[in-house]
C-alpha atoms as a PDB file:
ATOM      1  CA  UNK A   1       0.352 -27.695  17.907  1.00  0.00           C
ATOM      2  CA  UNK A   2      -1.085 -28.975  14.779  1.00  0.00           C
ATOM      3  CA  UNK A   3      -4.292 -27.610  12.584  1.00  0.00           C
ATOM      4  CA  UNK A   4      -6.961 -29.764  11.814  1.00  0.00           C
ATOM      5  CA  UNK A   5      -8.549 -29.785   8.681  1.00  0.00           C
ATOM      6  CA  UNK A   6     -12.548 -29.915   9.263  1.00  0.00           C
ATOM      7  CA  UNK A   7     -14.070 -32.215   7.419  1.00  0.00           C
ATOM      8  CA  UNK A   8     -16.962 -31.945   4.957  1.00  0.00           C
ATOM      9  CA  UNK A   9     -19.746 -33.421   5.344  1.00  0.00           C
ATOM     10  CA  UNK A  10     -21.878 -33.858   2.570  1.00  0.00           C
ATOM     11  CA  UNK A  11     -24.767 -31.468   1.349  1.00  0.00           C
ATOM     12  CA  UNK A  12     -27.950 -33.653   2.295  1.00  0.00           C
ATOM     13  CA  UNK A  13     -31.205 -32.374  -0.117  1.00  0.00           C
ATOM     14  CA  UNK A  14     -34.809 -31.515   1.553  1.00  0.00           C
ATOM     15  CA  UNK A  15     -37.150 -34.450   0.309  1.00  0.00           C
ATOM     16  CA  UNK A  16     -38.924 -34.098  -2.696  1.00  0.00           C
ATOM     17  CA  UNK A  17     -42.347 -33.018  -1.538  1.00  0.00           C
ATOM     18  CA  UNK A  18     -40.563 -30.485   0.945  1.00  0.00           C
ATOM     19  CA  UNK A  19     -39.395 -28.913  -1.791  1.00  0.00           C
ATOM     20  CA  UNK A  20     -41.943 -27.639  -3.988  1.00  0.00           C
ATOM     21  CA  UNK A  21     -40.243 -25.551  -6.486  1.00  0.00           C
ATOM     22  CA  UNK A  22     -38.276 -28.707  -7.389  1.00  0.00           C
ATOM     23  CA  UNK A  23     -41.661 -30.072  -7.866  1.00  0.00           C
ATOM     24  CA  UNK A  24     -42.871 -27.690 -10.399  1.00  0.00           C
ATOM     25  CA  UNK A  25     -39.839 -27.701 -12.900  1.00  0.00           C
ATOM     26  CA  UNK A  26     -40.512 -31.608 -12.552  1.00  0.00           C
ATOM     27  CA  UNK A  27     -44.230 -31.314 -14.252  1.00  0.00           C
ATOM     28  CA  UNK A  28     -42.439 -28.074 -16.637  1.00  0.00           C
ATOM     29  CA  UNK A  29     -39.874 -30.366 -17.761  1.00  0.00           C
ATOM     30  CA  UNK A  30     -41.924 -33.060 -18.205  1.00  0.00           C
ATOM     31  CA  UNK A  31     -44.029 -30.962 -20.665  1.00  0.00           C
ATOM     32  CA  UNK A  32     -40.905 -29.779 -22.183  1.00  0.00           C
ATOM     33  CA  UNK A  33     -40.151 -33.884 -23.156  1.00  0.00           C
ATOM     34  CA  UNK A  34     -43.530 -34.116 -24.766  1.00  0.00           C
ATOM     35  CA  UNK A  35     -43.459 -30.986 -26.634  1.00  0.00           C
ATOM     36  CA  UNK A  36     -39.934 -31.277 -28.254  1.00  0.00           C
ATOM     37  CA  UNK A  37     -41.310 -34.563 -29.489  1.00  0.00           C
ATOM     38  CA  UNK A  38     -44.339 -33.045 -30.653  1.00  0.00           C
ATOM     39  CA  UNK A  39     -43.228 -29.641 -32.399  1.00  0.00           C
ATOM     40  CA  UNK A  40     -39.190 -30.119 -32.404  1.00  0.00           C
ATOM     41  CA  UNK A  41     -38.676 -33.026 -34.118  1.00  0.00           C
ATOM     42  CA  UNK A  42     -41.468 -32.492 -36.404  1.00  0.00           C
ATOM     43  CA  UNK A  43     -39.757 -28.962 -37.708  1.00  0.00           C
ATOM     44  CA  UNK A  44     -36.001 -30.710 -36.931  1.00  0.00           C
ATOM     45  CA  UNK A  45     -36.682 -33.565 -39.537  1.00  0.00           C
ATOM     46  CA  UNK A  46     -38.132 -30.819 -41.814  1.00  0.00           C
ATOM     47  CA  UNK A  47     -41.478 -32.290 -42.080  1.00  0.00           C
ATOM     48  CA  UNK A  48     -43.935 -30.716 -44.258  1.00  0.00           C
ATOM     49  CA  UNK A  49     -46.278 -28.854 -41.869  1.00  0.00           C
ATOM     50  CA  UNK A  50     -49.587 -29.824 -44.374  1.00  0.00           C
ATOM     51  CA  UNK A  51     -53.257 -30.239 -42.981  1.00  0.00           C
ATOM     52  CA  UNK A  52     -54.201 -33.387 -45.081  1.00  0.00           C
ATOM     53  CA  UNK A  53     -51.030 -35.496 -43.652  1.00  0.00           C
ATOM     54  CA  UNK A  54     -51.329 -38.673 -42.370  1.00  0.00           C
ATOM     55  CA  UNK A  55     -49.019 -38.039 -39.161  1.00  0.00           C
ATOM     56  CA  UNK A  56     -51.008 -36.742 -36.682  1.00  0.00           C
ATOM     57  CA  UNK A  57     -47.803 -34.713 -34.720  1.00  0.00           C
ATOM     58  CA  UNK A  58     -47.541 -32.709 -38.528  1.00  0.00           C
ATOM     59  CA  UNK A  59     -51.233 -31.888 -38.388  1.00  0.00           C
ATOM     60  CA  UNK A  60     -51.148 -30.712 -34.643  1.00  0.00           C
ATOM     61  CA  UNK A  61     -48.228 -28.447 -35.635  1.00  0.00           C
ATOM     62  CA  UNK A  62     -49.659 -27.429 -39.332  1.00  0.00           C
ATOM     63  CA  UNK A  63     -52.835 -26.058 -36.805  1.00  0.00           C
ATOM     64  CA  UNK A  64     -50.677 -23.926 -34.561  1.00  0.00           C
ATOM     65  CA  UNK A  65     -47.623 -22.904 -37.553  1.00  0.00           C
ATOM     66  CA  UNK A  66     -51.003 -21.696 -39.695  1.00  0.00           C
ATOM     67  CA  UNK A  67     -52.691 -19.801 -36.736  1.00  0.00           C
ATOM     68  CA  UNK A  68     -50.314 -18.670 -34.849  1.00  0.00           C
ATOM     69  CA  UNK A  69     -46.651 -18.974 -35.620  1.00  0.00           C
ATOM     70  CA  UNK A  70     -46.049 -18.364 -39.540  1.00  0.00           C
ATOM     71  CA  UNK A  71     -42.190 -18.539 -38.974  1.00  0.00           C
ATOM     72  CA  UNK A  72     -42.468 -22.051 -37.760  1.00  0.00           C
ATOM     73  CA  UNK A  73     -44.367 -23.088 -41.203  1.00  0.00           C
ATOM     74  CA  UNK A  74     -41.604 -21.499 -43.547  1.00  0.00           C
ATOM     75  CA  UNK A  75     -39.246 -23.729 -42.902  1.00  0.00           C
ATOM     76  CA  UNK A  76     -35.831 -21.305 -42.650  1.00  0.00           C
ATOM     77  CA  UNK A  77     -32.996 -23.362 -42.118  1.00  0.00           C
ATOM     78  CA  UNK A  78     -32.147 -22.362 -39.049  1.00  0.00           C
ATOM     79  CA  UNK A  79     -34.824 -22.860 -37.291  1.00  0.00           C
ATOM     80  CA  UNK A  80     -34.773 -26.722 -38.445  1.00  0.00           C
ATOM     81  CA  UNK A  81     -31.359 -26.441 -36.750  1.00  0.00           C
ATOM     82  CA  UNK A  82     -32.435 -24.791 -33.660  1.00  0.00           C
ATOM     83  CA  UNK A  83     -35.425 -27.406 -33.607  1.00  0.00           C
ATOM     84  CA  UNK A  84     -33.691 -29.741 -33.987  1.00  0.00           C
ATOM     85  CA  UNK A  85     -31.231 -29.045 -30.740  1.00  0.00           C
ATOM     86  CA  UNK A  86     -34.249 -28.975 -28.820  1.00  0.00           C
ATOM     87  CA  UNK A  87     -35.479 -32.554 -30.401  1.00  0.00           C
ATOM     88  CA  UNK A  88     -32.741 -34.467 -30.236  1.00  0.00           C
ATOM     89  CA  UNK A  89     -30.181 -32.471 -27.287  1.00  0.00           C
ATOM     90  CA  UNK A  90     -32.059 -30.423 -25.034  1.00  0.00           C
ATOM     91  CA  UNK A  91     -34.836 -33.612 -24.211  1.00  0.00           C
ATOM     92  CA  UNK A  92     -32.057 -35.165 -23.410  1.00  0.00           C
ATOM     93  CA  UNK A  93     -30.985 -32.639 -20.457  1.00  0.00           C
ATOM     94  CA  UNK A  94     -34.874 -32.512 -19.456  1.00  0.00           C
ATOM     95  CA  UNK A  95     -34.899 -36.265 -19.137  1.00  0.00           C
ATOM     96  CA  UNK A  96     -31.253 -36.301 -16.915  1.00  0.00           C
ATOM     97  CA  UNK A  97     -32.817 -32.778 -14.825  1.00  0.00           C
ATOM     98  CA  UNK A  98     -36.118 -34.396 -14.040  1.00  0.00           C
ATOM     99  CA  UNK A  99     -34.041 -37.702 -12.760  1.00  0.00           C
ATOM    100  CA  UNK A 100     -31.166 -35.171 -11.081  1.00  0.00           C
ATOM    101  CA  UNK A 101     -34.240 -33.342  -9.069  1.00  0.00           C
ATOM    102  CA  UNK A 102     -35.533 -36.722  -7.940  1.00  0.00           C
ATOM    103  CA  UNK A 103     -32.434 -37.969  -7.130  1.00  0.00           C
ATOM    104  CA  UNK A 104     -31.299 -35.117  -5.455  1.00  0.00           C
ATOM    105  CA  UNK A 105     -28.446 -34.887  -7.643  1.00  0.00           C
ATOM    106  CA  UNK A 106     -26.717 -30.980  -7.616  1.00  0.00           C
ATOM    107  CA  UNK A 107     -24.216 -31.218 -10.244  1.00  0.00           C
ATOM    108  CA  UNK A 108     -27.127 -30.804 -12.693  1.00  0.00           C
ATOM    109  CA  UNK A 109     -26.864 -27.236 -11.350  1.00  0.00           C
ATOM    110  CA  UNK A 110     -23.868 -26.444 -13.430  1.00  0.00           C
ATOM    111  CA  UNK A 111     -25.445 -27.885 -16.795  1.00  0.00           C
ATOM    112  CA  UNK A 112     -28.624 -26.125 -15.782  1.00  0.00           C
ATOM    113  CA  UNK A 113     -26.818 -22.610 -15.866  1.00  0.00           C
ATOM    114  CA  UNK A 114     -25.385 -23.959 -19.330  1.00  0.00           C
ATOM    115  CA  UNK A 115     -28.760 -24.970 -20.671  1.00  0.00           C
ATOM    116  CA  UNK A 116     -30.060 -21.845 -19.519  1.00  0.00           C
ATOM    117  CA  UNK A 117     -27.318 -19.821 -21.799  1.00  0.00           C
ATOM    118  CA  UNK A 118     -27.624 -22.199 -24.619  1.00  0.00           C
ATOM    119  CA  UNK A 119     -31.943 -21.908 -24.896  1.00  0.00           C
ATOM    120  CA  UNK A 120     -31.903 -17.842 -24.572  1.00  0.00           C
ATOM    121  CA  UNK A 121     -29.250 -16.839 -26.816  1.00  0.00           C
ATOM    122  CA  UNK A 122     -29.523 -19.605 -29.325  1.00  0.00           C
ATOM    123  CA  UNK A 123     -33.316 -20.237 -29.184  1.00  0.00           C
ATOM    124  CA  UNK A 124     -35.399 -17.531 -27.775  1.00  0.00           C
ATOM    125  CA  UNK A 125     -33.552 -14.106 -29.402  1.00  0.00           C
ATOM    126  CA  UNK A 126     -33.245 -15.740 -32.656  1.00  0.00           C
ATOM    127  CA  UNK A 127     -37.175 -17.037 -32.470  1.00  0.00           C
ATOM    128  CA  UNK A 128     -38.434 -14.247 -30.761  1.00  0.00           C
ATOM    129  CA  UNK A 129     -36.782 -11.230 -32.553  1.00  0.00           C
ATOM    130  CA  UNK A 130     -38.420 -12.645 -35.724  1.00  0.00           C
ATOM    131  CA  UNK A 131     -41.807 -13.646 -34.165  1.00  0.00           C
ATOM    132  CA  UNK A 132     -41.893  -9.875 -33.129  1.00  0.00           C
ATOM    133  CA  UNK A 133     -40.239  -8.101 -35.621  1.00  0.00           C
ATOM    134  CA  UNK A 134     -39.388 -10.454 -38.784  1.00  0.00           C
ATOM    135  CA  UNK A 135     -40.670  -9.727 -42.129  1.00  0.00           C
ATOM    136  CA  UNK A 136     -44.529 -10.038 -42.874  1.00  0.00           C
ATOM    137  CA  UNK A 137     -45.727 -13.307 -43.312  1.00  0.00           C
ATOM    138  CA  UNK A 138     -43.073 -14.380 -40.151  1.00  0.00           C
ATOM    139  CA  UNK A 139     -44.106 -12.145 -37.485  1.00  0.00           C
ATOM    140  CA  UNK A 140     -46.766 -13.835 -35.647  1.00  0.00           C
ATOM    141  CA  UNK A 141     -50.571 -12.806 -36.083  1.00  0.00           C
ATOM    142  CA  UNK A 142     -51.256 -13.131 -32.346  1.00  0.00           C
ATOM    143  CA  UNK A 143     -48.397 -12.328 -30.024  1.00  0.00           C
ATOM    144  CA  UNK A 144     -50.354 -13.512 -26.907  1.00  0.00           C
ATOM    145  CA  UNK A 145     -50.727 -16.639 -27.977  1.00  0.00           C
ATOM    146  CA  UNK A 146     -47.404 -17.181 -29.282  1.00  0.00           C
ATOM    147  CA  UNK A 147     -46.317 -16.413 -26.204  1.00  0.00           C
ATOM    148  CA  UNK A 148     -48.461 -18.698 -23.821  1.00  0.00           C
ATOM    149  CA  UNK A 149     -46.873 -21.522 -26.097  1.00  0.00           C
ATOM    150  CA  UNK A 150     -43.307 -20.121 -25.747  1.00  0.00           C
ATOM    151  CA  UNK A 151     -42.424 -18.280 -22.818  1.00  0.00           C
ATOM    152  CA  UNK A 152     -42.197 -21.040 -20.860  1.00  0.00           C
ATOM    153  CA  UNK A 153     -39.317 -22.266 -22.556  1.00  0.00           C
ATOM    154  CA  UNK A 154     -37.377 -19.206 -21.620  1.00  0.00           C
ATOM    155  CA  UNK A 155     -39.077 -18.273 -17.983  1.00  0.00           C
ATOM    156  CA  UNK A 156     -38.464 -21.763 -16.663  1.00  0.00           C
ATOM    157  CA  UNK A 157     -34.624 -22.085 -17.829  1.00  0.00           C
ATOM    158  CA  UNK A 158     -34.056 -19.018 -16.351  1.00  0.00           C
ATOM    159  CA  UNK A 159     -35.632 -19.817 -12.867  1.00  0.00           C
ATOM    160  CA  UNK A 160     -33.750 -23.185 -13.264  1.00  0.00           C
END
């Protein structure tokens, strides 16, 4: 008598529009592109956040850093570092999720859990703990708001 080995078949994926959680990280991530070119790179590149410049992506950030977010305006160091991961790294991943998810394509799932790790320990306790309880003149002025800019970049990698 001799075994037989079953074969696999392979995992076949719902279609897109049956799967509408899939759908929603697609229009998340797709904000997430825009935004890391709009705020990230601005603070990566160390841009002066000033209201008279004549880059309009430094005077969209100079309104929120000034009303909202006084941490993002002072420049620390490691923030531009952070930022600049989510710039120039992390858009990357958004661009090569939002093509997996269309695609169908699982072995983003691994990265995901990765990403995941990588945005909450090295972006959102850092920025957080010092939005909420930094020195004066880095805590932010209005906590709601701060966080209907930036939860989403820690809800969304964790439901990821």
């Amino acid at each position: 008598m001799t075994a037989t080995v079953p074969t696999s078949t392979p995992v076949r994926n719902l279609p897109l529009r049956q799967r509408p959680f899939d759908i929603a990280f697609l229009v998340v991530f797709s904000i997430f592109i825009v935004t890391c070119i709009i705020s990230d790179s601005v603070e990566g590149l160390g841009l002066d956040q000033v209201a008279d410049s004549p880059n309009l992506l430094v005077q969209w950030n100079y309104w929120y850093a000034s009303n909202f977010d006084p941490l993002y305006q002072s420049h620390p160091l490691w923030l531009r570092f952070i930022s600049g991961t989510s710039a120039f790294v992390y858009v990357i991943f958004y661009v090569l999720l939002i093509i997996s998810i269309v695609r169908g394509w699982n072995w983003i799932q691994l990265p995901s859990v990765i990403y995941a790790t990588m945005i909450i320990a090295l972006t959102g306790i850092p920025i957080f703990g010092v939005e909420f309880f930094g020195r004066p003149g880095e805590v932010s002025p209005n906590i709601p708001v701060f966080l209907a800019f930036n939860l989403p970049y820690i809800v969304f990698p964790l439901a990821c």
